[in-house]
Protein backbone atom coordinates (compact mmCIF):
# COMPACT_ATOMS: atom_id res chain seq x y z
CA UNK A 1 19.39 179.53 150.75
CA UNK A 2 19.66 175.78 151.83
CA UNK A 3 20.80 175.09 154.88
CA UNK A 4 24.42 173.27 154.28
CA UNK A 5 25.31 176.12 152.24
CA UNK A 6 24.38 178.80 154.89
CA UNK A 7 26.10 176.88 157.28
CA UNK A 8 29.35 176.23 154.86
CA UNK A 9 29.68 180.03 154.28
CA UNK A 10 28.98 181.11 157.91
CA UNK A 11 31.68 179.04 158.91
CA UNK A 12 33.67 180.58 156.40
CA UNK A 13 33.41 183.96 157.37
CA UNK A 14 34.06 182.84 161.24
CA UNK A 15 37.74 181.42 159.84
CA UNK A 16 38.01 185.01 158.25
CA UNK A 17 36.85 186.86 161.18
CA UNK A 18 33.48 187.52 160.64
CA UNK A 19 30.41 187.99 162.93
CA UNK A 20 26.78 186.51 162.37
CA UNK A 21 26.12 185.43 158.83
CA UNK A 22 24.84 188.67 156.44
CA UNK A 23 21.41 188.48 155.15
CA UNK A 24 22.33 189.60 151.19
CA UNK A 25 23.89 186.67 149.63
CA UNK A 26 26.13 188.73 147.30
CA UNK A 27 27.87 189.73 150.06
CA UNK A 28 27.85 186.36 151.55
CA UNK A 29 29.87 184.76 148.63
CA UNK A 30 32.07 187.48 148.20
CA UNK A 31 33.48 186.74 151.82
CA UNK A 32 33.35 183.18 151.04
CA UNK A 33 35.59 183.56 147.56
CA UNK A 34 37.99 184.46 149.77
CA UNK A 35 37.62 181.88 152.01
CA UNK A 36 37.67 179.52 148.92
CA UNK A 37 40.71 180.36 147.59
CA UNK A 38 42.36 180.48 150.89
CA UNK A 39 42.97 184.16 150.86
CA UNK A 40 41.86 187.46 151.78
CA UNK A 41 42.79 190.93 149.30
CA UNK A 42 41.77 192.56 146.67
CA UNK A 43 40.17 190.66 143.22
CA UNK A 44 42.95 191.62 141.01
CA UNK A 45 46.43 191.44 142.74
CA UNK A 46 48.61 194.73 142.66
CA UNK A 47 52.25 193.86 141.00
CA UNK A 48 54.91 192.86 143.55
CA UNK A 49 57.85 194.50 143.93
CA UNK A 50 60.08 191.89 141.57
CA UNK A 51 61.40 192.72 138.86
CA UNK A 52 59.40 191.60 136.04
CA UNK A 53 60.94 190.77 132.56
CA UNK A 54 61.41 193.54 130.11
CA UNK A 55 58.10 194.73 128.54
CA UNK A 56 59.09 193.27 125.05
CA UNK A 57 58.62 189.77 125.86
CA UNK A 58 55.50 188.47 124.17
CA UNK A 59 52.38 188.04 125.67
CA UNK A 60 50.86 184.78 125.16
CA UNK A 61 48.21 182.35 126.33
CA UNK A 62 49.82 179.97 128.28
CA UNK A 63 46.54 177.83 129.30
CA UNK A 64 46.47 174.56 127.91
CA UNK A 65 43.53 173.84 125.87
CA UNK A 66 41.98 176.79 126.81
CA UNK A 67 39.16 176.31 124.28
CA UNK A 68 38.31 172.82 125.10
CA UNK A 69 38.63 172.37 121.34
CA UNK A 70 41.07 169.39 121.22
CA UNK A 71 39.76 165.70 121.49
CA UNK A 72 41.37 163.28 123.88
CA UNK A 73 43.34 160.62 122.82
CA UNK A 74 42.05 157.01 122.69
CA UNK A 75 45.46 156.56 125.42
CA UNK A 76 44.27 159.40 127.68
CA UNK A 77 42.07 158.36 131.24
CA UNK A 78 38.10 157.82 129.95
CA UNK A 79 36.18 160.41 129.97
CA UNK A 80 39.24 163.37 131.05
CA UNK A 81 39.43 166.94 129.69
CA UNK A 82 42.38 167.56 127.89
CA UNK A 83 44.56 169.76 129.81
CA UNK A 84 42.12 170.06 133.06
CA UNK A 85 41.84 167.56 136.20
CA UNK A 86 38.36 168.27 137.35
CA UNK A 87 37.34 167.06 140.98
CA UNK A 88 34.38 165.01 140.17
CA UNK A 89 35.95 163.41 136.98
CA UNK A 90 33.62 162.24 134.10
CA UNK A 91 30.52 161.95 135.97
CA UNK A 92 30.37 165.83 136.41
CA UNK A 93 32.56 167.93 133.80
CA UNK A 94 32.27 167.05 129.91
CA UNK A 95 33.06 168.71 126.82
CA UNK A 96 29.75 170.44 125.14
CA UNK A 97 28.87 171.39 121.95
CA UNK A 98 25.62 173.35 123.31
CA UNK A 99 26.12 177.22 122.86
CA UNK A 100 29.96 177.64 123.36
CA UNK A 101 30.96 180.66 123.72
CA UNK A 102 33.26 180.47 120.53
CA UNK A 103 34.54 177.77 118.43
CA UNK A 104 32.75 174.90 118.39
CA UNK A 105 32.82 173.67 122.57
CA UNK A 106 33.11 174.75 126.16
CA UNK A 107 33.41 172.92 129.57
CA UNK A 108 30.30 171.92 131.48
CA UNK A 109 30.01 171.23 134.61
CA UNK A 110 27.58 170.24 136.69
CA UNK A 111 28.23 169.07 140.58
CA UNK A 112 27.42 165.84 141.82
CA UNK A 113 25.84 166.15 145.60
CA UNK A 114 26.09 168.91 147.98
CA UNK A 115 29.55 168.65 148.92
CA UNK A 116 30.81 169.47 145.37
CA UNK A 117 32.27 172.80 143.62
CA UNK A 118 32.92 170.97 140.03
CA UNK A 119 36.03 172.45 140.52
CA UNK A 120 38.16 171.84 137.34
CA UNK A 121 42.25 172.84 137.79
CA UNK A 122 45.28 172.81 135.45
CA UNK A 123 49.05 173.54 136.05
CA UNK A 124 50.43 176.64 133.91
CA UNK A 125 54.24 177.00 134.09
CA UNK A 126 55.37 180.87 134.63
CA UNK A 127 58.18 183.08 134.92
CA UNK A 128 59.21 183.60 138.50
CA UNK A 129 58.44 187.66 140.03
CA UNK A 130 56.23 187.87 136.60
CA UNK A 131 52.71 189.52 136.30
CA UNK A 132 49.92 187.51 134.33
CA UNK A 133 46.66 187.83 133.43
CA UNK A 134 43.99 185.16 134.12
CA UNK A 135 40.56 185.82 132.24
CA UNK A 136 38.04 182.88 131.42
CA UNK A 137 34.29 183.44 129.80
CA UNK A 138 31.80 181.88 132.08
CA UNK A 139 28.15 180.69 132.10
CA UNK A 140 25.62 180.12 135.75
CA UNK A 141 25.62 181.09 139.51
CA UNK A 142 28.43 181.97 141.45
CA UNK A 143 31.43 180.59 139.42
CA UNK A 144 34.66 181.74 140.19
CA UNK A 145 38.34 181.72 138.60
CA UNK A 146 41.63 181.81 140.24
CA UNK A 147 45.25 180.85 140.71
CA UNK A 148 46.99 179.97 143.70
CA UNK A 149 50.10 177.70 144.65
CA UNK A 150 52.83 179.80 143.47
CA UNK A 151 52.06 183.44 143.28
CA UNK A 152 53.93 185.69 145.27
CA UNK A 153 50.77 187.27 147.72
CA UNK A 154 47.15 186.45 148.45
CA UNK A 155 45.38 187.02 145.37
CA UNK A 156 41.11 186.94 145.61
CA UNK A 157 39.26 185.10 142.71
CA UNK A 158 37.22 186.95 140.17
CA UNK A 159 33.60 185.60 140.46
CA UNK A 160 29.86 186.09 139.66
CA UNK A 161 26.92 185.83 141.00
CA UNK A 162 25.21 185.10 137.90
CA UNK A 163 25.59 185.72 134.22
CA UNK A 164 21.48 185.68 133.88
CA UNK A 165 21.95 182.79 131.17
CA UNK A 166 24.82 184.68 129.03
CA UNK A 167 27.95 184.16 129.23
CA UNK A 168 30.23 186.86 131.31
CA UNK A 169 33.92 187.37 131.09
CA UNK A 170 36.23 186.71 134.47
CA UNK A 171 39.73 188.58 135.05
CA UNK A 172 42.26 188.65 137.59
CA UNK A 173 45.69 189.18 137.87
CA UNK A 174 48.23 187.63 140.26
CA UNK A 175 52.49 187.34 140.25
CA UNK A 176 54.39 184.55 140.28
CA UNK A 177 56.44 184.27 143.58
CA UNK A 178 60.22 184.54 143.41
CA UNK A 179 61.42 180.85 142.32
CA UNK A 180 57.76 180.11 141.63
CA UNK A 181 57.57 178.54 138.04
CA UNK A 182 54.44 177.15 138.27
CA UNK A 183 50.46 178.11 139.28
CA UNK A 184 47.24 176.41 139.87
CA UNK A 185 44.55 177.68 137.94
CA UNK A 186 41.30 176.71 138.76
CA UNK A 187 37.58 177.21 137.41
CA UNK A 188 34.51 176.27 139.94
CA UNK A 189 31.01 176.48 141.09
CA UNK A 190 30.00 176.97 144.72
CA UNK A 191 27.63 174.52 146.60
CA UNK A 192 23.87 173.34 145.36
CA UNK A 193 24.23 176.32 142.73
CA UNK A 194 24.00 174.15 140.03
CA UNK A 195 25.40 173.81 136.70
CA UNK A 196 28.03 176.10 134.90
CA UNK A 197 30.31 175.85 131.73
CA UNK A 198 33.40 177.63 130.81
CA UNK A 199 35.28 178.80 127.78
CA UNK A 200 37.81 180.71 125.78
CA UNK A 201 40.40 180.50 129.29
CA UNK A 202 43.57 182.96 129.03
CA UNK A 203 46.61 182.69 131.21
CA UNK A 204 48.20 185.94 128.90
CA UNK A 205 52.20 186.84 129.84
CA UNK A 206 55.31 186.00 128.60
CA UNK A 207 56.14 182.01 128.11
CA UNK A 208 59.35 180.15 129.82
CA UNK A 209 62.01 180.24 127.92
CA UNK A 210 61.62 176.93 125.34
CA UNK A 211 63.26 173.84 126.83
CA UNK A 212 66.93 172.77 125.72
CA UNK A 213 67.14 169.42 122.88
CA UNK A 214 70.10 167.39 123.56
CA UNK A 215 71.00 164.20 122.62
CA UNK A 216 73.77 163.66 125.37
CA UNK A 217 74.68 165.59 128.41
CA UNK A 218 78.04 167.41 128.12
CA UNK A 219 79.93 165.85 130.73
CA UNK A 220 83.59 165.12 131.17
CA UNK A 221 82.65 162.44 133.88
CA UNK A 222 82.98 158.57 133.27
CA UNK A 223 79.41 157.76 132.89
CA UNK A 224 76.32 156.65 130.71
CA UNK A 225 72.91 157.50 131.11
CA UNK A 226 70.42 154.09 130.58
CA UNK A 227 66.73 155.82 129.62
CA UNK A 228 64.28 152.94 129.02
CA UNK A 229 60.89 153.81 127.00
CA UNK A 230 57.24 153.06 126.62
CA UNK A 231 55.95 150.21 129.57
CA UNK A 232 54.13 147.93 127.50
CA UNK A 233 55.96 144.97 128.42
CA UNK A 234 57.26 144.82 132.40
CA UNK A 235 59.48 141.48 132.97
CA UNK A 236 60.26 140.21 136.18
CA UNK A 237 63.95 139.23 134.25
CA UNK A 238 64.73 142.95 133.39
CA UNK A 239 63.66 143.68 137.13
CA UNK A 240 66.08 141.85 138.31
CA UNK A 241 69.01 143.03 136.33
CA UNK A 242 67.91 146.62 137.34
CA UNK A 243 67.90 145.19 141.10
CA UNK A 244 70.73 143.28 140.94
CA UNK A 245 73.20 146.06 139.60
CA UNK A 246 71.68 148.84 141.18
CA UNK A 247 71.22 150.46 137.96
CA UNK A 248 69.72 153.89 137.92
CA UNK A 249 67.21 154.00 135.44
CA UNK A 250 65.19 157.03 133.47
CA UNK A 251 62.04 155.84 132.46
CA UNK A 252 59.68 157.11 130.33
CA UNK A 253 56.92 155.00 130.20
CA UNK A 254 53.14 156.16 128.48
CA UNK A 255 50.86 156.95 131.65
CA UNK A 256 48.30 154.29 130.76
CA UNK A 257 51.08 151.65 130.63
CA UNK A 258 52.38 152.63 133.93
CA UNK A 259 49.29 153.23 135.68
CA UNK A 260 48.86 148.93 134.48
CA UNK A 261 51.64 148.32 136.78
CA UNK A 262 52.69 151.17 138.85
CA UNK A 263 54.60 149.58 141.76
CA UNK A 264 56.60 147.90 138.81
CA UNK A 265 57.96 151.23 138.03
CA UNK A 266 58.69 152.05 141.27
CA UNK A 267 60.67 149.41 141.94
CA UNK A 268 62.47 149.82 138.34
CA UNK A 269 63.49 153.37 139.38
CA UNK A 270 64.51 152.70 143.21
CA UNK A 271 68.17 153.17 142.68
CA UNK A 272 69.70 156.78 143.87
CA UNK A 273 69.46 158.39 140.54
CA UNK A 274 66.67 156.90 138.50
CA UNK A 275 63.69 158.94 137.99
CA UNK A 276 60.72 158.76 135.96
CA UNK A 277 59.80 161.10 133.16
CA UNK A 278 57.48 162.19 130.23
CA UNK A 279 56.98 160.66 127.09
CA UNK A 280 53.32 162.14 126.00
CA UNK A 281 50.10 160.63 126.13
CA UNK A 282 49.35 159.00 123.17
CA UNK A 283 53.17 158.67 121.47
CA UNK A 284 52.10 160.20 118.21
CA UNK A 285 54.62 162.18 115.91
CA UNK A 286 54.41 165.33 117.95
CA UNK A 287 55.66 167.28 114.35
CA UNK A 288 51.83 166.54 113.04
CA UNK A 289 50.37 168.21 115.70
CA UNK A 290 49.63 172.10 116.29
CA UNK A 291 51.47 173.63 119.22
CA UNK A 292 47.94 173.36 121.07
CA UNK A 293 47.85 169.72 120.67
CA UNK A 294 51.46 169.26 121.50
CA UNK A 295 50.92 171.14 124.78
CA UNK A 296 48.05 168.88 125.73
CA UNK A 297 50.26 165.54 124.63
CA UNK A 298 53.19 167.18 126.86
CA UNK A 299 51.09 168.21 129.70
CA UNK A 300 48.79 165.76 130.29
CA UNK A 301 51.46 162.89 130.71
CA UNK A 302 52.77 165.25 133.00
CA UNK A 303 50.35 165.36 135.60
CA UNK A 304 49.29 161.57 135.07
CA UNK A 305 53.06 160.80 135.89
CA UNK A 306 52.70 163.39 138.85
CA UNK A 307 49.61 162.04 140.17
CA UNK A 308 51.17 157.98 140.34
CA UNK A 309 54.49 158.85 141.32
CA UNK A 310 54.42 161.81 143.37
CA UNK A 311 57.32 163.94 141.24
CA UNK A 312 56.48 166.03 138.28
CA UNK A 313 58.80 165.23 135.47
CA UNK A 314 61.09 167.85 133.94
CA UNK A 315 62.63 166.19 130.72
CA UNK A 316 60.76 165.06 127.62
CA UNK A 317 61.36 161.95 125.67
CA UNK A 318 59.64 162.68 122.04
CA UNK A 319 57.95 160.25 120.59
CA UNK A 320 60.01 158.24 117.51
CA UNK A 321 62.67 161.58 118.90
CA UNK A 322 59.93 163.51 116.20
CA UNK A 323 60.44 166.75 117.55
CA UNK A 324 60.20 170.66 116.32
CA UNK A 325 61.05 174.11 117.71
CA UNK A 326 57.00 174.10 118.74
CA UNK A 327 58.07 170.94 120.59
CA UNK A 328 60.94 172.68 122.31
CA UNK A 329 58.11 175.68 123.50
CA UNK A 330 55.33 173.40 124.52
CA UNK A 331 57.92 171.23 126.35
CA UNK A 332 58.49 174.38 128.46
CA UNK A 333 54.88 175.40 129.02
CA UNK A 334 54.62 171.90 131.01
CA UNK A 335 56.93 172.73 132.80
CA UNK A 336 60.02 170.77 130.99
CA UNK A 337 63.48 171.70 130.89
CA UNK A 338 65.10 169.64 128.49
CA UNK A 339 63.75 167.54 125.36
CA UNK A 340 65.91 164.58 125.28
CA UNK A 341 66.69 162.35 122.00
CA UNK A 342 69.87 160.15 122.63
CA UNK A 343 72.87 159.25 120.72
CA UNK A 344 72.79 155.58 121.34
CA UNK A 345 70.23 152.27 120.61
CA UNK A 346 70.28 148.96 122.32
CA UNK A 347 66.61 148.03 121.97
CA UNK A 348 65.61 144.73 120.75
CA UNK A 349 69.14 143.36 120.72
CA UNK A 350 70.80 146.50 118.98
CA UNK A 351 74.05 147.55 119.79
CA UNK A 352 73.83 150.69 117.40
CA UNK A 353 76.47 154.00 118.78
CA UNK A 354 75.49 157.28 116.83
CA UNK A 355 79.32 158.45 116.64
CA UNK A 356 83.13 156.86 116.09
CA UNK A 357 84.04 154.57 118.56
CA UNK A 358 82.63 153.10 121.63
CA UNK A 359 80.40 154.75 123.95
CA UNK A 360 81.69 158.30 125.70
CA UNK A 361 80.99 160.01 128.65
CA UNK A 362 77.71 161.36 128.64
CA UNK A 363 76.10 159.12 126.13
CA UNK A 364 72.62 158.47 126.22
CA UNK A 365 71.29 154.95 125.55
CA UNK A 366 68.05 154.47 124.16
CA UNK A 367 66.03 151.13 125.41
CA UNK A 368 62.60 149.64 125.85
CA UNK A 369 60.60 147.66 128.03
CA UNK A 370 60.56 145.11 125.75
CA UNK A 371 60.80 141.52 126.47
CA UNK A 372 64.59 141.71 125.19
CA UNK A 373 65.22 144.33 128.33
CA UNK A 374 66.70 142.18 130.43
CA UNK A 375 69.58 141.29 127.34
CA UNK A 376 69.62 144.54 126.41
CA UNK A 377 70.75 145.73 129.40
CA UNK A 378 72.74 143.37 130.44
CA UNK A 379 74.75 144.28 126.79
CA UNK A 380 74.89 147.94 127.66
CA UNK A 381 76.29 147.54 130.56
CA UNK A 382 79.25 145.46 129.20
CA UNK A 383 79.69 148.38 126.53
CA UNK A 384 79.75 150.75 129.25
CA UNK A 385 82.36 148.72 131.01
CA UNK A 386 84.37 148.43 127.98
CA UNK A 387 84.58 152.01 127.37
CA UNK A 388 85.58 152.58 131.43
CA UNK A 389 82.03 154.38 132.23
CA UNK A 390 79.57 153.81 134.47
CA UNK A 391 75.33 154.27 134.54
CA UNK A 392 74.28 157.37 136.23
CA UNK A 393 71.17 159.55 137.03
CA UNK A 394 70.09 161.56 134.53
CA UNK A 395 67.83 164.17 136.05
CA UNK A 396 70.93 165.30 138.54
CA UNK A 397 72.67 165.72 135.57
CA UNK A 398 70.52 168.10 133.72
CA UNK A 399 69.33 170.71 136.41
């Protein structure tokens, strides 16, 4: 055993209150899972005392992309996973073809230097005081699996010390913590053990309910809701209407246009009540896609968004407003509550009202960052006026 990783488990059994360092390495490792997941308790977690959901709902996978089956999108950060973040990025974990376990790939990882796990993670949206099931197949020395971040006690991975060059199924179980709707799962190696791949993941329990479609927010208040879409084209003009109004904006720009300008957006959305959201990865027709790849075009914007801006998003702007009831489910296994169309147009000098009359309270108006945004919002405003309303924050509006 080398000497950094003698010393990093030692000093993880001191944290845990341990004595000198054990000679058998199983042991070792075992006290060190513990350490690595932050926790100390048994390898599958006992149920809590919440009340779970009645025993009819379905059971379903809720991992996204669990096969590593689904390609990434030419829009999507070079050389990502679909639906995993892994620590070392391209230069350790890639999709294989070599040997999967089933299908036609798994995830292989191999760390980079001695301070490296290869840990790869992804965010699974749950039911709060719920029971679930984590299971992945796994291939090498001392990988583990777990979840942590939002289940309700300390729950140990499940690891191995080796799968002798097979590949060996992981399982544990853990709850969701009252109010908890989301977990992190996470798939890793331990230090200078080498390389390891991973396939067929399960996250099996019942799914969030599927999130709401609405086209306007039911509202008897005397105000307007100004969503702007896609990023491409960032003005200093439409900046400065934003500014000079303090309009509160929803944005829902693609993650690789934002992450082109990202203070841009942040200084688009500063006004109490703006707030930016998801609009997918690649802004293909999300109806000619499986519920798999929807999931991964939901989910991955998700956590690009999260990553620049600090604030997961909770409502979902559908591509070309292309939507389906596997849509409305996938939406919710990201983590989003509502899937949001609108009811009114005034991109690229439209003035277009989806219903009699002028606009009404709780209208949404559909825009882009275009260069016509600065126009276009400067005529949405004066319909707004006209009609006696006034912009407001969306996202307040729909928790």
């Amino acid at each position: 055993m080398s000497t950094r990783l003698s010393t990093r488990l030692s000093t993880g059994l001191s944290m845990l209150g341990g004595g000198r360092l054990p000679a058998r390495l199983p042991a070792l490792a075992a006290s060190a899972a513990l350490l690595v997941a932050g926790l100390a308790g048994p390898a599958v977690a006992t149920p809590s005392s919440a009340v779970a959901p009645a025993a009819a709902a379905a059971t379903v996978n809720l991992a996204t992309n669990p096969g590593f089956e689904i390609p990434a999108s030419s829009l999507a950060d070079w050389g990502s996973v679909p639906g995993w973040r892994c620590s070392g990025g391209p230069a350790e974990a890639a999709v294989t073809t070599a040997a999967p376990h089933s299908g036609a790939s798994a995830l292989a990882v191999a760390p980079a230097g001695d301070g490296s796990t290869g840990e790869c993670v992804q965010t699974v949206s749950v039911q709060p005081g719920t029971t679930y099931t984590a299971s992945a197949w796994v291939r090498g020395k001392f990988v583990f699996l777990g979840a942590t971040g939002g289940t309700d006690r300390p729950t140990a991975p499940a690891w191995t010390e080796s799968t002798n060059g097979g590949w060996q199924k992981l399982t544990t179980r853990f709850t969701a913590a009252p109010g908890a709707t989301t977990v992190r799962l996470s798939v890793h190696g331990w230090y200078q053990q080498g390389p390891f791949a991973v396939d067929d993941v399960r996250v099996d329990g019942p799914a969030p309910a599927p999130a709401t479609a609405a086209a306007s927010v039911p509202t008897s208040d005397k105000v307007v809701f100004f969503t702007v879409d896609d990023g491409w084209q960032t003005t200093p003009e439409a900046e400065q209407v934003i500014a000079a109004n303090k309009l509160p904006i929803t944005a829902f720009p693609l993650p690789m246009a934002a992450a082109n300008n990202p203070d841009y957006f942040r200084r688009v959305t500063a006004a109490p009540g703006s707030s930016i959201q998801d609009h997918s990865i690649s802004h293909t027709d999300l109806t000619t896609l499986s519920p798999a790849e929807q999931q991964v075009e939901i989910c991955d914007a998700r956590d690009s968004l999260t990553r620049l801006f600090g604030t997961a998003p909770t409502v979902f702007r559908p591509p070309y407003f292309a939507w389906n009831a596997d849509t409305l489910q996938a939406a919710a296994n990201c983590g989003m509550r509502t899937v949001l169309t609108a009811d009114a147009d005034f991109s690229w000098g439209a003035s277009n009202i989806w219903h009699e009359g002028t606009l009404s309270p709780g209208d949404v108006v559909l825009m882009h960052w275009t260069d016509t945004l600065a126009d276009d919002l400067r005529r949405a405003l004066a319909a707004a006026e006209a009609a006696g309303l006034k912009p407001a924050g969306l996202a307040s509006y729909l928790r």
